[in-house]
PDB file of N, CA and C in Angstrom:
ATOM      1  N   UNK A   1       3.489   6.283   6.680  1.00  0.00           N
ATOM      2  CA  UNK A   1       3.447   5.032   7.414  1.00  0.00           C
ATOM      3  C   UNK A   1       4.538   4.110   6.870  1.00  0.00           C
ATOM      4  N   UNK A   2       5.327   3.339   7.991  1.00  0.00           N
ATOM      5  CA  UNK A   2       6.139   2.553   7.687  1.00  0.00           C
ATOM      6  C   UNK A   2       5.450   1.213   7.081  1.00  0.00           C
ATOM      7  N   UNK A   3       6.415  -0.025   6.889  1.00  0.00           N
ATOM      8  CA  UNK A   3       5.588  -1.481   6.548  1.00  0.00           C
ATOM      9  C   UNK A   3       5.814  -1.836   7.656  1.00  0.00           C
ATOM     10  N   UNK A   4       6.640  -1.375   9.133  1.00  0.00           N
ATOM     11  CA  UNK A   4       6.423  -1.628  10.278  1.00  0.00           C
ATOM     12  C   UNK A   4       5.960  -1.402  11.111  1.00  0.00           C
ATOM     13  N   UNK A   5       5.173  -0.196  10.773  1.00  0.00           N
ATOM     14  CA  UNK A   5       4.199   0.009  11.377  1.00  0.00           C
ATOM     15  C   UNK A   5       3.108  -0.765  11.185  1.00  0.00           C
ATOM     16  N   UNK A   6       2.318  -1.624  10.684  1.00  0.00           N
ATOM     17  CA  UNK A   6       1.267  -2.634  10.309  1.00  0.00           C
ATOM     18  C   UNK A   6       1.370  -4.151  10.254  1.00  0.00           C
ATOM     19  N   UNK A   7       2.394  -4.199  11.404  1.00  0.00           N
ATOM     20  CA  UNK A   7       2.956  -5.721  11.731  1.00  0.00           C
ATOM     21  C   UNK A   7       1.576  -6.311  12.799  1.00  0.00           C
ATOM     22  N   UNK A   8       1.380  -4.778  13.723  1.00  0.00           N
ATOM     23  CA  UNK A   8       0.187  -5.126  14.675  1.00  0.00           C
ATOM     24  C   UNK A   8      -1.189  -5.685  13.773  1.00  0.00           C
ATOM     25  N   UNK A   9      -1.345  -4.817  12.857  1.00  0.00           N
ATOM     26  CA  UNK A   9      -2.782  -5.225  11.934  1.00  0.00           C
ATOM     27  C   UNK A   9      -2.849  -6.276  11.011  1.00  0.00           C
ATOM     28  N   UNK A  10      -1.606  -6.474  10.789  1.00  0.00           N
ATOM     29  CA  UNK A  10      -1.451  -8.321   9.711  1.00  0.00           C
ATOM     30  C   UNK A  10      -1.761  -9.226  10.649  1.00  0.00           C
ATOM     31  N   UNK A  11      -0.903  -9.385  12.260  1.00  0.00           N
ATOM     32  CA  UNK A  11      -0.868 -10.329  12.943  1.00  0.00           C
ATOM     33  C   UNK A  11      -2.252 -10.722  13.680  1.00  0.00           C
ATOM     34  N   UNK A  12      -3.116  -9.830  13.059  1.00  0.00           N
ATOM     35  CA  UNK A  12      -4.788  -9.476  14.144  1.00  0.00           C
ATOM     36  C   UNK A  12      -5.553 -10.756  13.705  1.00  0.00           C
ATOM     37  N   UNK A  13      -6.749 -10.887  14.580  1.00  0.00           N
ATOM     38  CA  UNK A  13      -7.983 -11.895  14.570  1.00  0.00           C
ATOM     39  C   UNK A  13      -8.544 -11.619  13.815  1.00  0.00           C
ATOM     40  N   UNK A  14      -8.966  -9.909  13.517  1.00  0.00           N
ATOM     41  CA  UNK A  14      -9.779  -9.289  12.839  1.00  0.00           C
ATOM     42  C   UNK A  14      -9.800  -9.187  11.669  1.00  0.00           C
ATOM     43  N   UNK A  15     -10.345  -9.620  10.468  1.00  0.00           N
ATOM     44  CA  UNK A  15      -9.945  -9.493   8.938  1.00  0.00           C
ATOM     45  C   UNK A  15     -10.116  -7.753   8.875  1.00  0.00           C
ATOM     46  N   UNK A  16     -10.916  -6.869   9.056  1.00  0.00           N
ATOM     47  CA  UNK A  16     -11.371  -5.765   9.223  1.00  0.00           C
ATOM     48  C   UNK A  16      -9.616  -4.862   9.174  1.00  0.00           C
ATOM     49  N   UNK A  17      -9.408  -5.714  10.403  1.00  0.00           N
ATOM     50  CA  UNK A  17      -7.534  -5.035  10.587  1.00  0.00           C
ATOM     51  C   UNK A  17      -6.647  -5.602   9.383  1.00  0.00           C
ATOM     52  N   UNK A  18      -6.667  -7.099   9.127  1.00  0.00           N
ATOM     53  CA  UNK A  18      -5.227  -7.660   7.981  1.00  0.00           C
ATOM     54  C   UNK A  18      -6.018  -6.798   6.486  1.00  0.00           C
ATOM     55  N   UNK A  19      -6.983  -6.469   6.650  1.00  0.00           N
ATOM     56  CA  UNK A  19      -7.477  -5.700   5.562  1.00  0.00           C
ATOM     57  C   UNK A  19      -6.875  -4.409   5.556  1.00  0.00           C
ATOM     58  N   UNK A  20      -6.638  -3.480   6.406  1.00  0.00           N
ATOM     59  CA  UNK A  20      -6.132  -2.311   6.846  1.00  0.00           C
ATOM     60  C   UNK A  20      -4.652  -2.398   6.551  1.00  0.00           C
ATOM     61  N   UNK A  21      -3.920  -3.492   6.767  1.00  0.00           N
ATOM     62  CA  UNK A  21      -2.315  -3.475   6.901  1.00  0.00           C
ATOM     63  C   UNK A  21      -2.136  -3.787   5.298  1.00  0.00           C
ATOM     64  N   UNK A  22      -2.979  -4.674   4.964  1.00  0.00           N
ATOM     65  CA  UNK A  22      -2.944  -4.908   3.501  1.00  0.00           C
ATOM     66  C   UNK A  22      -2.630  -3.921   2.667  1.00  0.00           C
ATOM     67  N   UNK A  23      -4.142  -3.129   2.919  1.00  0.00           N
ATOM     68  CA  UNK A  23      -4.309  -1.543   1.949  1.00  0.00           C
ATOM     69  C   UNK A  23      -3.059  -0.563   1.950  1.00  0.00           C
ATOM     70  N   UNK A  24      -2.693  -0.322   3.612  1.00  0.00           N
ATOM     71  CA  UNK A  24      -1.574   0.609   4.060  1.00  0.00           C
ATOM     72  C   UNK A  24      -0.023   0.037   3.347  1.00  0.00           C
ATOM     73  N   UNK A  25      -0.037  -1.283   2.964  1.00  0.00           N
ATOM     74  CA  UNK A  25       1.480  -2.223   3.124  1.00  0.00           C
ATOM     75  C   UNK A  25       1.929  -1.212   1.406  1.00  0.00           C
ATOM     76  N   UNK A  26      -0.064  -1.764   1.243  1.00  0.00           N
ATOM     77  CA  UNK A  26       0.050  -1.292  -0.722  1.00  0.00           C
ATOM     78  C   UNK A  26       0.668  -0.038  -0.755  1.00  0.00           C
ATOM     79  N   UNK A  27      -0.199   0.701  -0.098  1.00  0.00           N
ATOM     80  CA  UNK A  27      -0.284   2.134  -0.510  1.00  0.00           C
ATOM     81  C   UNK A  27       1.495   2.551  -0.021  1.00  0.00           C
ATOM     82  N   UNK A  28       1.599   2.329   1.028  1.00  0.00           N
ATOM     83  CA  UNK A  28       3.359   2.822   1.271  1.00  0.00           C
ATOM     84  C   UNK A  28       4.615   2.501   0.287  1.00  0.00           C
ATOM     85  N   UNK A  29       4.243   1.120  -0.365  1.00  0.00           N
ATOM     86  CA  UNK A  29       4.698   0.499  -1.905  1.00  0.00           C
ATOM     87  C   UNK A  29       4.488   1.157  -2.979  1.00  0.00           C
ATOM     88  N   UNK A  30       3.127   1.884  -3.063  1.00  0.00           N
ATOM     89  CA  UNK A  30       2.910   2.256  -4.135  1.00  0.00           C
ATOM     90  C   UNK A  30       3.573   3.548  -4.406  1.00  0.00           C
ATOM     91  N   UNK A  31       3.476   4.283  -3.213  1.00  0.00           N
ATOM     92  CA  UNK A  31       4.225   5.974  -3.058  1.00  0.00           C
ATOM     93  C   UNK A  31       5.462   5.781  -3.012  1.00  0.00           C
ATOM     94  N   UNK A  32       6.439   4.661  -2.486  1.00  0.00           N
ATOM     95  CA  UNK A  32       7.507   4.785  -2.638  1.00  0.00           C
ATOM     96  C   UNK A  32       8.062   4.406  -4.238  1.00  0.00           C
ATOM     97  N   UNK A  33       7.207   3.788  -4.956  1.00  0.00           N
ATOM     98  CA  UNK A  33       7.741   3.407  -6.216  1.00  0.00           C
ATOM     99  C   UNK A  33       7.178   4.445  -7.420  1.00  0.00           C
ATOM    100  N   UNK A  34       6.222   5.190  -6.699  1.00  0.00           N
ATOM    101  CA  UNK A  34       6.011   6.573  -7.579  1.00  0.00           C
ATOM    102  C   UNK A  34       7.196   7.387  -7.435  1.00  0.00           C
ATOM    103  N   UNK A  35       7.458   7.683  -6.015  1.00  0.00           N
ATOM    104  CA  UNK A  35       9.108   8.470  -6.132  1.00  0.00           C
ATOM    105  C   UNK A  35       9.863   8.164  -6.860  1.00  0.00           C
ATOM    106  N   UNK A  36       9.886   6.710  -6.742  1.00  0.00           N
ATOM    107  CA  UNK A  36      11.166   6.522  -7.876  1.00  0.00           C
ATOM    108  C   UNK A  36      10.885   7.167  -9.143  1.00  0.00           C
ATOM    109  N   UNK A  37       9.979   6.529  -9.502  1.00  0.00           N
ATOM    110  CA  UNK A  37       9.464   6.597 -10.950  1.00  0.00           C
ATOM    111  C   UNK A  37       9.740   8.287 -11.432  1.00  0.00           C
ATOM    112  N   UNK A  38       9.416   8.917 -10.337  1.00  0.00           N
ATOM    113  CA  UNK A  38       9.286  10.746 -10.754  1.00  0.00           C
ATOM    114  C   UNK A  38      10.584  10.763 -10.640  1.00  0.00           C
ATOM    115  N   UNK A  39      11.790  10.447  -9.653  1.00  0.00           N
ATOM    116  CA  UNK A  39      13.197  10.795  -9.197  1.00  0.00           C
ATOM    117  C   UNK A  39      14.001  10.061 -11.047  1.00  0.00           C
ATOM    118  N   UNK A  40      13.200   9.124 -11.599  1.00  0.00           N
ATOM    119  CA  UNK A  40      14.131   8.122 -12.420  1.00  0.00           C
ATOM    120  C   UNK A  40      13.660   9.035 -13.950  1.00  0.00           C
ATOM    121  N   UNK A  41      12.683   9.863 -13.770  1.00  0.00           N
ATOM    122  CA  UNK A  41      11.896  10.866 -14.781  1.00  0.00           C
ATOM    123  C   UNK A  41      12.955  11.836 -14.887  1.00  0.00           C
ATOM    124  N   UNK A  42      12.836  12.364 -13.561  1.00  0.00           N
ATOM    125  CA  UNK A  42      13.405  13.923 -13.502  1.00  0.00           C
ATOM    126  C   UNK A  42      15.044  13.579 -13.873  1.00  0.00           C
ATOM    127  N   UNK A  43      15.626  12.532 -13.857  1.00  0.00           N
ATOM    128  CA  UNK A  43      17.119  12.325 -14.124  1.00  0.00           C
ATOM    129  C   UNK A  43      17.920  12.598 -12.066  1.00  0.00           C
ATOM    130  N   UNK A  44      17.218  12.411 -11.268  1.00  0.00           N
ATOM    131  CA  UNK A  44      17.845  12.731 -10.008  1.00  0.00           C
ATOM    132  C   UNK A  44      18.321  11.664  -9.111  1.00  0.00           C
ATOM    133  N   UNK A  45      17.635  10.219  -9.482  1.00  0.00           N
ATOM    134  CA  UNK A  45      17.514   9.047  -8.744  1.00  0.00           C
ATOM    135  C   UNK A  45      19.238   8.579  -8.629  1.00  0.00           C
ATOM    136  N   UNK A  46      19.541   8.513  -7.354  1.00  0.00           N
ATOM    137  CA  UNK A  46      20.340   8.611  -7.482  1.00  0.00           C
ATOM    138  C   UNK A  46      21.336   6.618  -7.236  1.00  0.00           C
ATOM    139  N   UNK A  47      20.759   6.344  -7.700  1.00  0.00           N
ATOM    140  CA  UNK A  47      20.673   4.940  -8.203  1.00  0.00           C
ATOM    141  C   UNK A  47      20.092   4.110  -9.424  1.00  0.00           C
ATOM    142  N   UNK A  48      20.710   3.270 -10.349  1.00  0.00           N
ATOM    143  CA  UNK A  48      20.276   2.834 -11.549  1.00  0.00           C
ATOM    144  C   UNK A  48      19.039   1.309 -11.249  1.00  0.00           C
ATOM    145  N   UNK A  49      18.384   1.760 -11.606  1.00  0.00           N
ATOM    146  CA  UNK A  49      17.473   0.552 -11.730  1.00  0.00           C
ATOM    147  C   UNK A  49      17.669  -0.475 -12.937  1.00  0.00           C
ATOM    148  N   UNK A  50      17.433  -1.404 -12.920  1.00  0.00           N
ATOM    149  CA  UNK A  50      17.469  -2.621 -13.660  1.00  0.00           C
ATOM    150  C   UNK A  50      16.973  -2.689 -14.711  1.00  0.00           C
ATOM    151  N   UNK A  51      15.485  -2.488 -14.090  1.00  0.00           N
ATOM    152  CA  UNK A  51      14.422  -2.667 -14.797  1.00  0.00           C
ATOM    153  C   UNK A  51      13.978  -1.653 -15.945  1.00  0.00           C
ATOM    154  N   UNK A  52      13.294  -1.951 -17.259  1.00  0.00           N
ATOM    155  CA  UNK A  52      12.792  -0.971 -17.644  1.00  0.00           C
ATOM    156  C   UNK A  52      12.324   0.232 -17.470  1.00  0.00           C
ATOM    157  N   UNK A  53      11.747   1.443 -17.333  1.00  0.00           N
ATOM    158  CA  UNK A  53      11.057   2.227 -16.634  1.00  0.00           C
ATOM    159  C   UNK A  53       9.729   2.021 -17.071  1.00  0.00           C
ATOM    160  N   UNK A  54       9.300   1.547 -18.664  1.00  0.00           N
ATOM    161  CA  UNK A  54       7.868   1.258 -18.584  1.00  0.00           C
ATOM    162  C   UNK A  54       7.056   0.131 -17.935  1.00  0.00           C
ATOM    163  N   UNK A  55       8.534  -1.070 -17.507  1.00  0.00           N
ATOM    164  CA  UNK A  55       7.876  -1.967 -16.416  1.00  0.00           C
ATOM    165  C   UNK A  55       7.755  -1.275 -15.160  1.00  0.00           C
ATOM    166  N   UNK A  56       8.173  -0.492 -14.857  1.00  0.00           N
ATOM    167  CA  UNK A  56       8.083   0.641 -13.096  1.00  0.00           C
ATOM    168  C   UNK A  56       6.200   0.770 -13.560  1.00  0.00           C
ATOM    169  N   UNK A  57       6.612   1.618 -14.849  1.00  0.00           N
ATOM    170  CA  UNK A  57       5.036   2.187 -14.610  1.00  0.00           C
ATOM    171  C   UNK A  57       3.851   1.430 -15.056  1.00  0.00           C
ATOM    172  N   UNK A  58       4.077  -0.141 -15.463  1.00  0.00           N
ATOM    173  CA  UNK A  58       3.594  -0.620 -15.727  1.00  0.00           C
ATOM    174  C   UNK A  58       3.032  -1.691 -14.155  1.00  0.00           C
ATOM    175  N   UNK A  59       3.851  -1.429 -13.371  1.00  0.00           N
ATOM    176  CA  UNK A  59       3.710  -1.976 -11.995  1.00  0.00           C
ATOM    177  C   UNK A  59       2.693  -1.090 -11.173  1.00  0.00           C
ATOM    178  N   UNK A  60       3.449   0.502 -11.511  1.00  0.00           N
ATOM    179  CA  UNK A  60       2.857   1.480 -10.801  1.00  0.00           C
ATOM    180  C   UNK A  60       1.108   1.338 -11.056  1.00  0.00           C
ATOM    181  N   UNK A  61       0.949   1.442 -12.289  1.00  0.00           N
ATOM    182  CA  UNK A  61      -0.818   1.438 -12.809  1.00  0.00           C
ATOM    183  C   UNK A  61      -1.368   0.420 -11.929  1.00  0.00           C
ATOM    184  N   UNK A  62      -0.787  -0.761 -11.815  1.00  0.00           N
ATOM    185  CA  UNK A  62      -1.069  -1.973 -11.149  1.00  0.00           C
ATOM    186  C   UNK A  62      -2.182  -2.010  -9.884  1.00  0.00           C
ATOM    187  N   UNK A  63      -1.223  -1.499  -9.553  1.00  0.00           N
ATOM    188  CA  UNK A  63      -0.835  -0.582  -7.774  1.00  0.00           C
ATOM    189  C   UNK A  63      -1.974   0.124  -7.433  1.00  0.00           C
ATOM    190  N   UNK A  64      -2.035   1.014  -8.511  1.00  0.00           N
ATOM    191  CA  UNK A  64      -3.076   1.404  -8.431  1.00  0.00           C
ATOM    192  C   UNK A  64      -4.522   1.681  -8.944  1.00  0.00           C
ATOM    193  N   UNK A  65      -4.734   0.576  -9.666  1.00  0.00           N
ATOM    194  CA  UNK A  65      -5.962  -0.390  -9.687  1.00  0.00           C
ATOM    195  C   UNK A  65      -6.122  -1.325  -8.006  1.00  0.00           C
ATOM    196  N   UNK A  66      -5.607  -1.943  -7.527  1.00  0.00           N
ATOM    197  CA  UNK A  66      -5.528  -2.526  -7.042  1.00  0.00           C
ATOM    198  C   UNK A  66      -5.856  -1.719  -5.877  1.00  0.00           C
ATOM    199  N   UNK A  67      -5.357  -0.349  -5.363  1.00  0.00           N
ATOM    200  CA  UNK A  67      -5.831   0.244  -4.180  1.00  0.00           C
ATOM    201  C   UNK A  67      -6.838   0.670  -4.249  1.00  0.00           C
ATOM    202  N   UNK A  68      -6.914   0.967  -5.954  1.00  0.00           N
ATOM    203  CA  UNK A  68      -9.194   2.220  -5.785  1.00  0.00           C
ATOM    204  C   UNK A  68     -10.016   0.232  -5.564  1.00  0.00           C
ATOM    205  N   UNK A  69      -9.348  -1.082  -6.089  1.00  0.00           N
ATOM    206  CA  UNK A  69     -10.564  -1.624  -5.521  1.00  0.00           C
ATOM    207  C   UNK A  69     -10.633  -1.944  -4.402  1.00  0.00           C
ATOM    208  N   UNK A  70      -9.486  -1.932  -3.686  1.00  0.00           N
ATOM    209  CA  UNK A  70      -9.502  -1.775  -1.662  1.00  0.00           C
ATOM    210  C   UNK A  70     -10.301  -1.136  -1.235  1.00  0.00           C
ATOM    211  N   UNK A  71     -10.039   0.437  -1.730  1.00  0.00           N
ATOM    212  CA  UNK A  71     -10.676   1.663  -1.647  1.00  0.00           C
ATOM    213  C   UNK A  71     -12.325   1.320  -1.181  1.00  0.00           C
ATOM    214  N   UNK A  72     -12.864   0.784  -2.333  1.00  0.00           N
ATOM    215  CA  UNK A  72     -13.735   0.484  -3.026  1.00  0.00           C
ATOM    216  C   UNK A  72     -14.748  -0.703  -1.778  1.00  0.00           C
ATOM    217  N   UNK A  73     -13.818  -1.703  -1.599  1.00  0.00           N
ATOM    218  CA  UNK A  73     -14.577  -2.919  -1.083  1.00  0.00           C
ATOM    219  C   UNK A  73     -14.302  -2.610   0.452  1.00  0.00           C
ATOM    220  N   UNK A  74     -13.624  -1.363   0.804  1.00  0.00           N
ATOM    221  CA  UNK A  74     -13.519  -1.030   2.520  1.00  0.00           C
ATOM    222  C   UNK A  74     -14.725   0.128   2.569  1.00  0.00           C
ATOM    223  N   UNK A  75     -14.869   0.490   1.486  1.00  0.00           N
ATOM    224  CA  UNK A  75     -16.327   1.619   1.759  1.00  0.00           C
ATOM    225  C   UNK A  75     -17.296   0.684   1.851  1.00  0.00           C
ATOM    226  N   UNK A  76     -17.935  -0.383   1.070  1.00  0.00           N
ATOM    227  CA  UNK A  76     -18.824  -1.577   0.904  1.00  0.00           C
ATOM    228  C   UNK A  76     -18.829  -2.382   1.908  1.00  0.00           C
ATOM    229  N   UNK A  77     -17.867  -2.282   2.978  1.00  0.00           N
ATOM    230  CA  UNK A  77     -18.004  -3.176   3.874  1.00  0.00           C
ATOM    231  C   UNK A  77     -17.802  -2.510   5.697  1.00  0.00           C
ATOM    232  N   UNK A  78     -17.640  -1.061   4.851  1.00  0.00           N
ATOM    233  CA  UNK A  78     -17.805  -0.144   6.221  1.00  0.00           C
ATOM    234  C   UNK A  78     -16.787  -0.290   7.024  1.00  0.00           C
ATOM    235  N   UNK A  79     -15.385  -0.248   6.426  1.00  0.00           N
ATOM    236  CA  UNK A  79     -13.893  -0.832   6.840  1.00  0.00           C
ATOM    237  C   UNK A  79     -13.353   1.189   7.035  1.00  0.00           C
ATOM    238  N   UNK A  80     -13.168   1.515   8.185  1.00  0.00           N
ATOM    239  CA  UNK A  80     -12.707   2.943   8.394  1.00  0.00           C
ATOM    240  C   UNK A  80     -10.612   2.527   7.864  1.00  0.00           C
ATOM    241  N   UNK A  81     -10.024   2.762   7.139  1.00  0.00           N
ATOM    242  CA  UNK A  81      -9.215   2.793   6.785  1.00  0.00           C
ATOM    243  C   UNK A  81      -8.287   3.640   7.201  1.00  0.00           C
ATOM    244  N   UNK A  82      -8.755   4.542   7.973  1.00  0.00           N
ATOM    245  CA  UNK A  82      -7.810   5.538   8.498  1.00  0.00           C
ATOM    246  C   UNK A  82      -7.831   5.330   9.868  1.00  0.00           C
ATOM    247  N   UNK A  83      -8.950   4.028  10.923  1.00  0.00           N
ATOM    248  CA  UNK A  83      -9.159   4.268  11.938  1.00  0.00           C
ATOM    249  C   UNK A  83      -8.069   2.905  12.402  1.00  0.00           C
ATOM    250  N   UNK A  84      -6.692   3.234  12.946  1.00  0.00           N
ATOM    251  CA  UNK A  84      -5.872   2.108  12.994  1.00  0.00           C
ATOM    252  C   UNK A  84      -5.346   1.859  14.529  1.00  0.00           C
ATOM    253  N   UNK A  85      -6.459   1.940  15.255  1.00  0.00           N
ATOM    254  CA  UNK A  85      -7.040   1.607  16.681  1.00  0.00           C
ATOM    255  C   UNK A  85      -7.146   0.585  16.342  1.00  0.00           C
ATOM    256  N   UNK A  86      -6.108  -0.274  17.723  1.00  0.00           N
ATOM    257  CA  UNK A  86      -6.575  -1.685  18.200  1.00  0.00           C
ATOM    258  C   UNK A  86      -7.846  -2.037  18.375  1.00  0.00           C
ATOM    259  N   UNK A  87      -8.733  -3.410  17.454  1.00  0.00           N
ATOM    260  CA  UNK A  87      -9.639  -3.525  18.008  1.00  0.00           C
ATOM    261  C   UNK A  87      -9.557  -5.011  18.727  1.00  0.00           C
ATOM    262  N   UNK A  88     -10.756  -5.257  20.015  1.00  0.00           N
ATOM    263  CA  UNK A  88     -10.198  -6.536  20.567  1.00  0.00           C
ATOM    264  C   UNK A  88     -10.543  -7.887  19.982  1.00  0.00           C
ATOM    265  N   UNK A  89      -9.600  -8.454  20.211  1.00  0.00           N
ATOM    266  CA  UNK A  89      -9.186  -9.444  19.183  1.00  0.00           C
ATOM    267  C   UNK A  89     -10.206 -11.211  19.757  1.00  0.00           C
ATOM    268  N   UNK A  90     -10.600 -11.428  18.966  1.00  0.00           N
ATOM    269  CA  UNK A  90     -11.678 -12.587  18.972  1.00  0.00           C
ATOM    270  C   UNK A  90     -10.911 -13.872  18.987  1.00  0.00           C
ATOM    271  N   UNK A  91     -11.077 -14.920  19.801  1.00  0.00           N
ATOM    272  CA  UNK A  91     -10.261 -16.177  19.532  1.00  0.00           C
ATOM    273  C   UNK A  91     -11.493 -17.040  19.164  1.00  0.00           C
TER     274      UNK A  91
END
């Protein structure tokens, strides 16, 4: 999933949905900065980063704390996370 793909679910009525674009915005952030992290490991990245690498993985852990408690409070609240059907929107 792109971060443009979830422009529809940020912009929604529904918290149920900006909850969904939220989780997805993370999770596409989080996998792309694991690549790095493995590409900046393996010696392949083919660009220099700035930053430390134990601040990468010190971001990365972050990341993901932060998605098992999404995870977590979309099971508790009966939030289908994979179901990214328009729902109709309440004014």
């Amino acid at each position: 999933m792109d971060l443009s793909d979830t422009v529809d679910l940020m912009n929604s009525f529904d918290y149920k949905q900006r909850f969904k674009a939220e989780y997805w915005q993370t999770k596409t952030r989080y996998e792309n900065l694991h690549r790095t992290i493995v590409k900046l490991k393996a010696g392949t990245l083919p660009y220099k980063v700035s930053s430390k690498r134990s601040v990468l993985e010190a971001q990365q852990r972050a990341m993901y704390e932060y998605l098992h408690a999404l995870e977590i409070r979309a099971e508790t609240e009966h939030i289908n996370l994979y179901d990214l059907s328009p729902t109709p929107e309440r004014r």
